[in-house]
C-alpha atoms as a PDB file:
ATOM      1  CA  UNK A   1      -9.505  34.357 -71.483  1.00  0.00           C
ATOM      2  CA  UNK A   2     -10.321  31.339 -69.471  1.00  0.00           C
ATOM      3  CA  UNK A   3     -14.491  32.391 -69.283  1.00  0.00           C
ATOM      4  CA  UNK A   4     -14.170  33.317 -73.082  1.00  0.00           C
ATOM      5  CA  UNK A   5     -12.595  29.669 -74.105  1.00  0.00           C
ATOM      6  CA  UNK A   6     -15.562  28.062 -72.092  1.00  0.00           C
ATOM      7  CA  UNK A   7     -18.498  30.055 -73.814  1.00  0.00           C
ATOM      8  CA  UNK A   8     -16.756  29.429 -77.228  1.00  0.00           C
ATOM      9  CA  UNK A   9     -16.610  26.071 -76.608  1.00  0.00           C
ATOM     10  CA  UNK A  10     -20.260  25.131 -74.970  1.00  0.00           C
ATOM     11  CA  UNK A  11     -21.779  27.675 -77.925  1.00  0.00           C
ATOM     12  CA  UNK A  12     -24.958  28.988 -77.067  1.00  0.00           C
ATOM     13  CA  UNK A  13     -26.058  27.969 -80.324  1.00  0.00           C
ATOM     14  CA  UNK A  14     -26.493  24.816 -79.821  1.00  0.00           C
ATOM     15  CA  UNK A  15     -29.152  25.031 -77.198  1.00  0.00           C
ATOM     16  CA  UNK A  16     -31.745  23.669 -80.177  1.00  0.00           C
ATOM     17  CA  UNK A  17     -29.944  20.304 -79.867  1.00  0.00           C
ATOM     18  CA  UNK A  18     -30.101  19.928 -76.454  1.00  0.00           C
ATOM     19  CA  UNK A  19     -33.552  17.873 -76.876  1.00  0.00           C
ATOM     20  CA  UNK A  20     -32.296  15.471 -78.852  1.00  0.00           C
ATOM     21  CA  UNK A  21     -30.211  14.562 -76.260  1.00  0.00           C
ATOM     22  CA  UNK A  22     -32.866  12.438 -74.371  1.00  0.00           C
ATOM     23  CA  UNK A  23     -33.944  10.694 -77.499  1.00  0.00           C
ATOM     24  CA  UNK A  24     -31.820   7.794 -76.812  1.00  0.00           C
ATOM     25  CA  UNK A  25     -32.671   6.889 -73.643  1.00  0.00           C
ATOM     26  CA  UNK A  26     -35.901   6.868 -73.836  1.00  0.00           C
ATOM     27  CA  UNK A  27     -35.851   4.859 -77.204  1.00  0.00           C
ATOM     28  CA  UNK A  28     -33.895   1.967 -75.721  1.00  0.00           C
ATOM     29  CA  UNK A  29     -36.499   1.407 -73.074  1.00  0.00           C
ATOM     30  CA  UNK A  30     -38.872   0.597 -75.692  1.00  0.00           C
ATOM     31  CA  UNK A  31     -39.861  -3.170 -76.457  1.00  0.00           C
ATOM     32  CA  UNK A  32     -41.384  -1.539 -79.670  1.00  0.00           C
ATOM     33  CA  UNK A  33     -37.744  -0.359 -81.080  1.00  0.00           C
ATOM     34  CA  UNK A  34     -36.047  -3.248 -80.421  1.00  0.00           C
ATOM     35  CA  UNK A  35     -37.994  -5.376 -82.294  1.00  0.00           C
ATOM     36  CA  UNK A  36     -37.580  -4.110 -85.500  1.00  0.00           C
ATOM     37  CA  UNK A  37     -34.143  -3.328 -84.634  1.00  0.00           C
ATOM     38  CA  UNK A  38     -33.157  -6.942 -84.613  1.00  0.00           C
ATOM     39  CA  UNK A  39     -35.280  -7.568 -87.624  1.00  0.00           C
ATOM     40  CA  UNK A  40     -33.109  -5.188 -89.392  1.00  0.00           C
ATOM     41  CA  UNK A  41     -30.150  -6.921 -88.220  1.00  0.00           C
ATOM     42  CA  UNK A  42     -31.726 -10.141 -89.308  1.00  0.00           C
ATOM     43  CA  UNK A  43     -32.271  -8.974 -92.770  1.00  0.00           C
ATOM     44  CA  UNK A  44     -28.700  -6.629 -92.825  1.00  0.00           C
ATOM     45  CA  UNK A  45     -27.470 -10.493 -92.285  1.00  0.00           C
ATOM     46  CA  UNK A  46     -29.099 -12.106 -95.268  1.00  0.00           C
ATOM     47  CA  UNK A  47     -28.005  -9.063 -97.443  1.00  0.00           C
ATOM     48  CA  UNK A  48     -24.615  -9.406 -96.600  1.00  0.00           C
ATOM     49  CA  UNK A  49     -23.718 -12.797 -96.067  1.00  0.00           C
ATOM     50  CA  UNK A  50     -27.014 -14.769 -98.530  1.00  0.00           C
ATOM     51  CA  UNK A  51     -24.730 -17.449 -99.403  1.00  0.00           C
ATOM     52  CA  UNK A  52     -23.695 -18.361 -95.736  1.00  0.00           C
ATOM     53  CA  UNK A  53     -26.949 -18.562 -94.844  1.00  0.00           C
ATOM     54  CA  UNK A  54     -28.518 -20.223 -97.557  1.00  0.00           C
ATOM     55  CA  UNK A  55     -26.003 -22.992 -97.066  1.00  0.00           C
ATOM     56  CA  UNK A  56     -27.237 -23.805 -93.823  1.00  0.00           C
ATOM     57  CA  UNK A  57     -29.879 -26.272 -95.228  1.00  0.00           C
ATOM     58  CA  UNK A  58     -29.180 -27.743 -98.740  1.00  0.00           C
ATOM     59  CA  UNK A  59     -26.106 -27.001-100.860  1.00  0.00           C
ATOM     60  CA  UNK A  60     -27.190 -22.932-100.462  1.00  0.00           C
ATOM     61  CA  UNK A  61     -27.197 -22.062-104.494  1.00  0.00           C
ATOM     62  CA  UNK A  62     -30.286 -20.946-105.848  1.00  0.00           C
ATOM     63  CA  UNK A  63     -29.260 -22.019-109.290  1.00  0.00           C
ATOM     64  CA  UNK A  64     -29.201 -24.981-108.750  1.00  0.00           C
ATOM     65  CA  UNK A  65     -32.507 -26.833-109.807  1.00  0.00           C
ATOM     66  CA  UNK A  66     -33.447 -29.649-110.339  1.00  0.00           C
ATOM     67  CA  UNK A  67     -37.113 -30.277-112.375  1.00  0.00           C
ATOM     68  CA  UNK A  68     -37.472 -33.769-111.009  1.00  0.00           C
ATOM     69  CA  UNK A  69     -38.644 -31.551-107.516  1.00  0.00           C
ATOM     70  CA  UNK A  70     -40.831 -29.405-109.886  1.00  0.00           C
ATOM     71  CA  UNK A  71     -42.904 -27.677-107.342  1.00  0.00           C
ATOM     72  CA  UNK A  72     -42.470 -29.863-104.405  1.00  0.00           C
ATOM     73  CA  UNK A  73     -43.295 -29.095-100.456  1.00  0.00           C
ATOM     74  CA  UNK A  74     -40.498 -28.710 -98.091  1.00  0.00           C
ATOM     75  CA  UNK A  75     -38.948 -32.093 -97.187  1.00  0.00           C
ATOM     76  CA  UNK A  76     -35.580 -32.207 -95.342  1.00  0.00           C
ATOM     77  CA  UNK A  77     -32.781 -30.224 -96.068  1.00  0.00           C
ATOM     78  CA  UNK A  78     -35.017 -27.742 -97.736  1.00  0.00           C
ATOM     79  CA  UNK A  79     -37.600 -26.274 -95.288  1.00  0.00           C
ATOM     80  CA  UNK A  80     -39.624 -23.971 -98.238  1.00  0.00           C
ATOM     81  CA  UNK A  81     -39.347 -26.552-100.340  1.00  0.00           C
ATOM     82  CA  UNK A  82     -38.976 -26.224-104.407  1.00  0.00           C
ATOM     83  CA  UNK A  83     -40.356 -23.502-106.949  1.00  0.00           C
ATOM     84  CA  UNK A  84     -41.601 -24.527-110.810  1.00  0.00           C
ATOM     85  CA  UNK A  85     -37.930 -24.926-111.710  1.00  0.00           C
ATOM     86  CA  UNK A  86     -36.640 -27.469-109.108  1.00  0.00           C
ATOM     87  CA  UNK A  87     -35.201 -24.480-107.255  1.00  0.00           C
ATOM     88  CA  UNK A  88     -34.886 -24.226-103.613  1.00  0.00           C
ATOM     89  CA  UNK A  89     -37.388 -21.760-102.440  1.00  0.00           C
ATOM     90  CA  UNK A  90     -35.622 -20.740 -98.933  1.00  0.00           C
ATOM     91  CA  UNK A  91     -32.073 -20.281-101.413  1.00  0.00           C
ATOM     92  CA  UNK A  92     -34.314 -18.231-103.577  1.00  0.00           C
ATOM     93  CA  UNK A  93     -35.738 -15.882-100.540  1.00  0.00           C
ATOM     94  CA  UNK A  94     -32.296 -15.428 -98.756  1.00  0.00           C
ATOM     95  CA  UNK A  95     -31.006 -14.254-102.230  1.00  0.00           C
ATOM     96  CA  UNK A  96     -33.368 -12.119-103.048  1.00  0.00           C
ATOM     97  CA  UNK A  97     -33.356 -10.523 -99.477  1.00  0.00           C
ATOM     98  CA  UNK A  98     -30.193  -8.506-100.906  1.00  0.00           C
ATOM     99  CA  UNK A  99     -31.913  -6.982-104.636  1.00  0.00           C
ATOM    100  CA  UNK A 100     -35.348  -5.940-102.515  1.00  0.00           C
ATOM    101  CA  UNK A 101     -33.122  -4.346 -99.837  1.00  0.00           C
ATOM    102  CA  UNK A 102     -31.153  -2.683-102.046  1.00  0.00           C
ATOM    103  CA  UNK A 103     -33.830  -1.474-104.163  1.00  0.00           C
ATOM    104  CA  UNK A 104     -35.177   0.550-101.030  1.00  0.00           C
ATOM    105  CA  UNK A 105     -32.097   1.577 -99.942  1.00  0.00           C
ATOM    106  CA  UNK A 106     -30.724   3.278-102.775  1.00  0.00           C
ATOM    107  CA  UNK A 107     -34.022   4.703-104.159  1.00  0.00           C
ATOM    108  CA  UNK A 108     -34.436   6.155-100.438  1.00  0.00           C
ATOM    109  CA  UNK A 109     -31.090   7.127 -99.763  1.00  0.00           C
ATOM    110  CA  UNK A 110     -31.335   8.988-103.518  1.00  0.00           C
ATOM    111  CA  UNK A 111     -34.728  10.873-102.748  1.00  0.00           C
ATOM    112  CA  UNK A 112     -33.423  11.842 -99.350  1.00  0.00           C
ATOM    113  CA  UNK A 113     -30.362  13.839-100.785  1.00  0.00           C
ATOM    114  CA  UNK A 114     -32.034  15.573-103.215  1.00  0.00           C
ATOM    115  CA  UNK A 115     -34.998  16.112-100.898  1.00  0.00           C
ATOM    116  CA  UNK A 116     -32.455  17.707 -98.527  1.00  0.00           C
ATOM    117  CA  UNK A 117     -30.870  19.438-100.666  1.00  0.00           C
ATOM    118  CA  UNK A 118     -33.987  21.146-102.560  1.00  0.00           C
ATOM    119  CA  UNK A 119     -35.855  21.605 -99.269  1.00  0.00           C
ATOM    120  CA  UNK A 120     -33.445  22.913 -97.491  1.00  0.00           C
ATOM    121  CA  UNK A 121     -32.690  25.517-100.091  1.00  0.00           C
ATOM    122  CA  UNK A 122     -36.473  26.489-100.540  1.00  0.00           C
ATOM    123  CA  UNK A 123     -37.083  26.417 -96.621  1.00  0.00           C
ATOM    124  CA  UNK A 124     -34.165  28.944 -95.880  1.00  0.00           C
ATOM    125  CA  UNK A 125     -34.235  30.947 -98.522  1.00  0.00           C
ATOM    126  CA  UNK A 126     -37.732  31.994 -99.899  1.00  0.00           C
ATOM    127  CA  UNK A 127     -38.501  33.901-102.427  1.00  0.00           C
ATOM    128  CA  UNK A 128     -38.210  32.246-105.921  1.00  0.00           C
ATOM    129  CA  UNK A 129     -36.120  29.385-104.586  1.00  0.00           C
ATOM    130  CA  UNK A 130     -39.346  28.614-102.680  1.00  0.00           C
ATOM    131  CA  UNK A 131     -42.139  29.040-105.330  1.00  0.00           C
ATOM    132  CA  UNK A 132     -39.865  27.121-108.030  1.00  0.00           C
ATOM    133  CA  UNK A 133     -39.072  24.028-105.662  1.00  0.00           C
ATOM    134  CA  UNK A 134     -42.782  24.074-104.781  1.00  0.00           C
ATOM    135  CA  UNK A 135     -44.609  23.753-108.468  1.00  0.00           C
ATOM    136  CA  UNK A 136     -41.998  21.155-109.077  1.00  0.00           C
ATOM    137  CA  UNK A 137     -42.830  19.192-106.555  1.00  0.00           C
ATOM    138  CA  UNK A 138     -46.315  20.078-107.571  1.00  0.00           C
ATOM    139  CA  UNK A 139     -45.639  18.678-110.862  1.00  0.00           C
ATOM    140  CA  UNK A 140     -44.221  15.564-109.844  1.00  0.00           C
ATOM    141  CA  UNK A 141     -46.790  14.874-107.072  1.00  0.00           C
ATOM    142  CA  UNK A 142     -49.627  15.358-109.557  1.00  0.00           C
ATOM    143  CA  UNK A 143     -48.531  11.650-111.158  1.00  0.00           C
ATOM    144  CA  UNK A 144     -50.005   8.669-109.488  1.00  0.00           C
ATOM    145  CA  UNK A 145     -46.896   6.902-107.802  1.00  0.00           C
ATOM    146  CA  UNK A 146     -46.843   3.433-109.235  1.00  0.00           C
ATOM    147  CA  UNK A 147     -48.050   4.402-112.427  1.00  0.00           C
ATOM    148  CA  UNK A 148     -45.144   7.118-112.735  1.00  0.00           C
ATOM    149  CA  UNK A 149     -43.080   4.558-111.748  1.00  0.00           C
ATOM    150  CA  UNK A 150     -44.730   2.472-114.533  1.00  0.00           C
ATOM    151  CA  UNK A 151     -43.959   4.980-117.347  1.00  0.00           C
ATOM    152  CA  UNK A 152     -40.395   5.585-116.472  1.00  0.00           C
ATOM    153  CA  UNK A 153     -39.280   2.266-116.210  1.00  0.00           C
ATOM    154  CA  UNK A 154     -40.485   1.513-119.952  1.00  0.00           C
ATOM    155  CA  UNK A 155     -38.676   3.853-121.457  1.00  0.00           C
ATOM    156  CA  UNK A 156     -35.131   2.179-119.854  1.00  0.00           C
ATOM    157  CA  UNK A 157     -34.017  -0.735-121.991  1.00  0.00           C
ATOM    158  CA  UNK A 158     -32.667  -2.593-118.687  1.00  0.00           C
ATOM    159  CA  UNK A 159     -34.334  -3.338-115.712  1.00  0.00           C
ATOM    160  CA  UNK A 160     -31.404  -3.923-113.271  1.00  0.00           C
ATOM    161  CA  UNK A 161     -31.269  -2.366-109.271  1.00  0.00           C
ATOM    162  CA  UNK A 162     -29.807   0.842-110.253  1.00  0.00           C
ATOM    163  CA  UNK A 163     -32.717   1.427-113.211  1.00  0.00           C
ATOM    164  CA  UNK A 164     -35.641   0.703-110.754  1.00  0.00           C
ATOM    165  CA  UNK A 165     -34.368   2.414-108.180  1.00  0.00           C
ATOM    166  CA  UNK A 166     -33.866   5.889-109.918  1.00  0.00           C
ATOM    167  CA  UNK A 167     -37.665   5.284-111.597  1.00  0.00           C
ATOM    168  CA  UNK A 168     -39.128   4.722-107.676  1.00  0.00           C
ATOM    169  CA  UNK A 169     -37.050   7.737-106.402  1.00  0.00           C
ATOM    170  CA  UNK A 170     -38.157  10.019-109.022  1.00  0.00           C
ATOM    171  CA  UNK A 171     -41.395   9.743-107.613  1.00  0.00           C
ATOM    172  CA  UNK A 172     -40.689   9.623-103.762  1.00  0.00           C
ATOM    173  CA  UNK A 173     -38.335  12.424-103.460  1.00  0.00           C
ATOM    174  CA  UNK A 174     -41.460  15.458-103.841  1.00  0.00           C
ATOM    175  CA  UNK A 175     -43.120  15.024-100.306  1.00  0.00           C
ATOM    176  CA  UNK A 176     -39.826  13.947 -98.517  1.00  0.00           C
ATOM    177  CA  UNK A 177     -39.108  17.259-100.085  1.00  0.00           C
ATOM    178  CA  UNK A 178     -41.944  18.769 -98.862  1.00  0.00           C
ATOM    179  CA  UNK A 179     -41.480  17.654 -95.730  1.00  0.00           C
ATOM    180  CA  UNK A 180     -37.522  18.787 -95.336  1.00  0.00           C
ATOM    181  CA  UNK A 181     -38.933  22.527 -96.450  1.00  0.00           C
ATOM    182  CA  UNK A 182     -41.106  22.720 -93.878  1.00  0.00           C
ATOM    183  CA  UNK A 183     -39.374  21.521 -91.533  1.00  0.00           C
ATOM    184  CA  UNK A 184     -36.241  23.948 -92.187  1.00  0.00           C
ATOM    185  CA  UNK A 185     -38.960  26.779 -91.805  1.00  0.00           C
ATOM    186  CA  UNK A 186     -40.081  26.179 -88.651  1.00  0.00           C
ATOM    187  CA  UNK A 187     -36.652  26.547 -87.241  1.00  0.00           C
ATOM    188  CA  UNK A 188     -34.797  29.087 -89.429  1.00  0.00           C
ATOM    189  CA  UNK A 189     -36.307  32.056 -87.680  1.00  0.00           C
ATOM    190  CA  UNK A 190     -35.323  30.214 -83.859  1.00  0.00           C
ATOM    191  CA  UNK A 191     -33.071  31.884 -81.587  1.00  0.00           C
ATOM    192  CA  UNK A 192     -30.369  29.780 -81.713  1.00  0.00           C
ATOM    193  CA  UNK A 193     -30.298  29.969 -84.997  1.00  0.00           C
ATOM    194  CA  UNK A 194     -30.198  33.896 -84.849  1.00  0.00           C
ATOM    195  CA  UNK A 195     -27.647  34.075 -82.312  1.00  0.00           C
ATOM    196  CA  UNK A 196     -25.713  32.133 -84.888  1.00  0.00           C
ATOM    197  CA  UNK A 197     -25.924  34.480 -87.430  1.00  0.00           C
ATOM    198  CA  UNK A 198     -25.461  37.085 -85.354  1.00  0.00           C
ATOM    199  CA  UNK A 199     -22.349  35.706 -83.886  1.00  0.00           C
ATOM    200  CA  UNK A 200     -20.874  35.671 -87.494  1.00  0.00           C
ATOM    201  CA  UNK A 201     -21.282  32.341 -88.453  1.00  0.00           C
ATOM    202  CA  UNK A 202     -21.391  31.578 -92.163  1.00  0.00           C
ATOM    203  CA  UNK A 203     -24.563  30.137 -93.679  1.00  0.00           C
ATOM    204  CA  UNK A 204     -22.528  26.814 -94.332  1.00  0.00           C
ATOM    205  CA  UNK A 205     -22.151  26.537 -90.636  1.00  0.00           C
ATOM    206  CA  UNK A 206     -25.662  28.021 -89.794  1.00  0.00           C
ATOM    207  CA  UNK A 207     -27.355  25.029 -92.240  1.00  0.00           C
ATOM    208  CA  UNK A 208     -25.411  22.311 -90.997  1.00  0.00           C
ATOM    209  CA  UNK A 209     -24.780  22.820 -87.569  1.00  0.00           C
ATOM    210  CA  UNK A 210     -28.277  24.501 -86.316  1.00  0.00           C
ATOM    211  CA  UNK A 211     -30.970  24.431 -88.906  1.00  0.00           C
ATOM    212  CA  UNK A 212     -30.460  20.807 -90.731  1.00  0.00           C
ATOM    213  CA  UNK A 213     -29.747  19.369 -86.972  1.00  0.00           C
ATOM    214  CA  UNK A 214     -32.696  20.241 -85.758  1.00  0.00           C
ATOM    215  CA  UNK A 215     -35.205  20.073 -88.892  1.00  0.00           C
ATOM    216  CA  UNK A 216     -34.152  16.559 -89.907  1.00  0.00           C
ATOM    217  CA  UNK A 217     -36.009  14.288 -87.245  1.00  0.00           C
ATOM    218  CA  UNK A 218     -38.929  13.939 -88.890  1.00  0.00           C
ATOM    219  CA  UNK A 219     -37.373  13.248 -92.154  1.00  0.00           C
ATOM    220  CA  UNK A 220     -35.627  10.733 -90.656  1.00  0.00           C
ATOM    221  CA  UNK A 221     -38.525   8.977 -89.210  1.00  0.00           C
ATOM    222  CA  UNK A 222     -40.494   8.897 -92.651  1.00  0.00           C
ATOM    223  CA  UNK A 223     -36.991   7.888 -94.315  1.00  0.00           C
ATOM    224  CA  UNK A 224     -37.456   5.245 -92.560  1.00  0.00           C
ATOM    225  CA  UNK A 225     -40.898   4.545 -93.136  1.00  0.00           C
ATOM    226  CA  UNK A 226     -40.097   5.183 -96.922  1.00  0.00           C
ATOM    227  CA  UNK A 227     -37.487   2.518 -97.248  1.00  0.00           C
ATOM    228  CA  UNK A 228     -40.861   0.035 -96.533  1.00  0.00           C
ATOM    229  CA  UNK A 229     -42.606   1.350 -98.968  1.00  0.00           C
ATOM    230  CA  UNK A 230     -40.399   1.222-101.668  1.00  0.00           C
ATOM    231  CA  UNK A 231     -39.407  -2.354-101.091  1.00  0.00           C
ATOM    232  CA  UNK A 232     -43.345  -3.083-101.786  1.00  0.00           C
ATOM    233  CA  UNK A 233     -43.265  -1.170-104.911  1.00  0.00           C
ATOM    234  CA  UNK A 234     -40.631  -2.824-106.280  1.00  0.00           C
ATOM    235  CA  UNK A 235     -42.158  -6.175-105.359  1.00  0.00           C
ATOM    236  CA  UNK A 236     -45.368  -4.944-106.947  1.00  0.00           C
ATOM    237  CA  UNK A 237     -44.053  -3.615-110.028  1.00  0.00           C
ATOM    238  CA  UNK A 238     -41.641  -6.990-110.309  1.00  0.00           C
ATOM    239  CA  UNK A 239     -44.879  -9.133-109.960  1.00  0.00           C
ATOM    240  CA  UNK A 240     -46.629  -7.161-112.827  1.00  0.00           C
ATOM    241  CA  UNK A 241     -43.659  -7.669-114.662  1.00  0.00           C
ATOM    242  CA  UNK A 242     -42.545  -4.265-114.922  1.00  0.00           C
ATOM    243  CA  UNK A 243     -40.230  -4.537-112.081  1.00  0.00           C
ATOM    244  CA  UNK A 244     -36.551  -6.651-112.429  1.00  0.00           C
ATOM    245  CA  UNK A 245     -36.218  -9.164-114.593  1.00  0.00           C
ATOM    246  CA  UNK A 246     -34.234 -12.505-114.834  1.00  0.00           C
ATOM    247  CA  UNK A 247     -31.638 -13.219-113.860  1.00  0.00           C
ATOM    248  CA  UNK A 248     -32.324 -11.285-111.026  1.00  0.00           C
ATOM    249  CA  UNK A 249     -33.376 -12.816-107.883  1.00  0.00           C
ATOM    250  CA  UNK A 250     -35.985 -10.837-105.485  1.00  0.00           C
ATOM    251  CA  UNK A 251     -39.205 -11.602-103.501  1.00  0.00           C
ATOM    252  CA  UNK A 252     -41.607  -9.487-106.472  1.00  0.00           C
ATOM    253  CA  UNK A 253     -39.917 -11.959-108.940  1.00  0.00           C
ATOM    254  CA  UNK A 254     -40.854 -14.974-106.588  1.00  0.00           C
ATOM    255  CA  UNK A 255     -44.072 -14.032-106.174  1.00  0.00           C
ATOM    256  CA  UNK A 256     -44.792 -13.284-109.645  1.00  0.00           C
ATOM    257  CA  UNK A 257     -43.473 -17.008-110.726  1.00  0.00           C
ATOM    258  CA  UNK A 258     -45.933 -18.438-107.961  1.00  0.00           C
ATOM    259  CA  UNK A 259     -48.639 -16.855-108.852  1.00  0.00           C
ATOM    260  CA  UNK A 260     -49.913 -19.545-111.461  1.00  0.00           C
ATOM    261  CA  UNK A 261     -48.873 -22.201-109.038  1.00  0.00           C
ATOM    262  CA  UNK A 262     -50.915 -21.092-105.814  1.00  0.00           C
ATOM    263  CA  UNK A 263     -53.367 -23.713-105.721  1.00  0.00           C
ATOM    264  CA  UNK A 264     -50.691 -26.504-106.196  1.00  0.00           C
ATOM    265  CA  UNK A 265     -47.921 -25.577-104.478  1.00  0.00           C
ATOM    266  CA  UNK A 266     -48.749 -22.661-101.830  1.00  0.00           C
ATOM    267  CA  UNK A 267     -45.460 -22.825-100.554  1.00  0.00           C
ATOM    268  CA  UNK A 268     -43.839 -21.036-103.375  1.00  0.00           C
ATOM    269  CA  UNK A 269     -45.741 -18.085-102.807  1.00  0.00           C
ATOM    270  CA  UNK A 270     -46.135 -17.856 -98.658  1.00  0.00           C
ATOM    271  CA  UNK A 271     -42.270 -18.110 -97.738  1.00  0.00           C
ATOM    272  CA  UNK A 272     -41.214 -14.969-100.233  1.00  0.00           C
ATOM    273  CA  UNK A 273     -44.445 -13.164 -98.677  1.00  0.00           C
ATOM    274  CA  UNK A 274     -43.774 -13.590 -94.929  1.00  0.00           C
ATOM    275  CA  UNK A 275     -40.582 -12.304 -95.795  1.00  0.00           C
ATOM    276  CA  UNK A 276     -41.647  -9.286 -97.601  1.00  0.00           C
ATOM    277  CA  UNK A 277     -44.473  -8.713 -94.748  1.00  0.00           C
ATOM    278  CA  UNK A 278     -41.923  -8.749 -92.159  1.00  0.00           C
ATOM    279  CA  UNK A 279     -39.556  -6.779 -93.728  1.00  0.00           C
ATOM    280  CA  UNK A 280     -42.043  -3.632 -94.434  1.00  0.00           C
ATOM    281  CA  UNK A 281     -43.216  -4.379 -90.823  1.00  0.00           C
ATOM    282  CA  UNK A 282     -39.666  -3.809 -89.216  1.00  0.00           C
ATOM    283  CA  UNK A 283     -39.113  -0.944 -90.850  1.00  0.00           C
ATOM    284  CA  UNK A 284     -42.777   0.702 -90.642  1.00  0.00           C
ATOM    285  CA  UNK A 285     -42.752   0.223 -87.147  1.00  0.00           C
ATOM    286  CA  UNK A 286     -39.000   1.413 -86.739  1.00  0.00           C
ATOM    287  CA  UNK A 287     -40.321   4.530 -88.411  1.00  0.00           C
ATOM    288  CA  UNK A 288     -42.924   5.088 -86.371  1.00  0.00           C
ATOM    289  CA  UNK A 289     -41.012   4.755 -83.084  1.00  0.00           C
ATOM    290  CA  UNK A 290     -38.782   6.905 -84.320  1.00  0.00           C
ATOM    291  CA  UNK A 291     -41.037   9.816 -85.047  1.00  0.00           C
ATOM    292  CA  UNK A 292     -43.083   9.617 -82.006  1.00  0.00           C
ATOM    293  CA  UNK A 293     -39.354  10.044 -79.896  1.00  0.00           C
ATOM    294  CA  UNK A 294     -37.945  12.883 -82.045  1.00  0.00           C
ATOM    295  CA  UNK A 295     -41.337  14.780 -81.788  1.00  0.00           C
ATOM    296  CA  UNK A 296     -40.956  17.519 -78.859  1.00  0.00           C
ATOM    297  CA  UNK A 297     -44.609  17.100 -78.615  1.00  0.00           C
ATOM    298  CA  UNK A 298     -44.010  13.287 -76.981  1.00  0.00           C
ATOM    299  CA  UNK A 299     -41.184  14.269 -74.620  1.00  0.00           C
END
């Protein structure tokens, strides 16, 4: 009984993960991961807390304007000095660190369920599940991103986090998709996953304990990567004035209400940009350190 109890409990099954069990070590020995690691943390900061950190210089609200510093340079007690309104500018950015954050977060977090969820079923089962998932994502793939984005997003009557989100993710979720399918097929047929099945294990148990455990890395990694992206679409599609609109505060809106002042007052537009630049950096790079340890082919 004793030698049974063991096997049962060390399941053979699980040999597939036993690879992922030198991911960490090797990540945390990287310069290159702990950089945008504590950028993250940085910006998780400013998302959580914007008002305790805006406070630290000036009175922290960016409501609060005042015309007579129409488009004045930084001075004391406000280091990014003032946008067309008499705003604070650094206020402004640490607000608006929370709406672009969340904007990639949801509309990644939304395309990643669904992409799980539909590539997952068209990796593992085949068949018709396969070929319908596939000329959807087809479909949906065939529509230039940002111009997709574009038509969606007129058709909602309000343009709030939620809204932009679900337009972006609409879009994003087809080669995530894609991705997850391909994934799930390279493993399904494995022999850990077989001796699952053959051990009796529902499919349940066989999907979220072998096959999703083991196919998921990748996705992961370009999750990630995607979270970047998104943030710069929304900032894009906010500048063009298709994006969110007042009284919203984000970095697209910033840059779009600089863009008529760049000549005069530069300021307004570089604070909101290094912000955005080293945002998508952080979480490119995070990305891409992230791949290159959960590919086998690097260990």
């Amino acid at each position: 009984m004793t030698g049974v109890a063991v096997t049962a409990d060390l399941d053979p099954t699980d040999a597939g993960a036993l690879p992922r069990r030198g991911v960490w070590p090797g990540l945390r020995r990287r310069a290159l991961f702990w950089v945008p690691v504590a950028g993250i943390v940085v910006l998780t900061v400013l998302t959580v807390a914007p008002g305790w950190v805006a406070g630290w210089f000036g009175n922290g609200d960016p409501r609060v304007c005042d015309l007579s510093s129409s488009a004045d340079g930084p001075v004391a007690g406000h280091p990014f000095g003032f946008d067309r309104q008499g705003c604070d500018v650094y206020a402004n950015v640490v607000h608006g660190t929370r709406a672009s954050l969340t904007v990639g977060l949801t509309c990644t977090l939304i395309a990643f369920a669904l992409a799980v969820l539909l590539g997952t079923l068209a990796g593992l089962r085949g068949g018709l599940a396969d070929r319908v998932v596939s000329r959807v994502t087809d479909v949906f793939l065939g529509f230039p991103f940002l111009l997709g984005a574009i038509v969606v997003l007129n058709s909602f009557g309000e343009r709030s986090v939620l809204s932009v989100s679900l337009a972006l993710a609409l879009f994003v979720w087809p080669a995530m998709a894609r991705l997850v399918r391909s994934s799930v097929r390279s493993v399904r047929d494995a022999e850990f996953v077989q001796a699952a099945r053959a051990m009796g294990f529902g499919t349940w148990r066989v999907v979220s304990r072998h096959v999703l455990p083991n196919a998921i890395g990748p996705v992961l990694a370009i999750a990630t990567i995607t979270v970047g992206q998104v943030i710069v679409a929304e900032s894009t599609l906010t500048f063009l004035g298709l994006g969110l609109r007042s009284p919203a505060i984000s970095w697209g809106l910033q840059l779009s209400n600089a863009q008529a002042q760049l000549q005069n007052a530069p300021h307004m537009l570089l604070f909101p940009s290094v912000f955005l630049a080293v945002t998508v950096f952080c979480l490119i790079t995070l990305g891409d350190v992230l791949r290159d340890a959960l590919d086998p082919r690097q260990r």
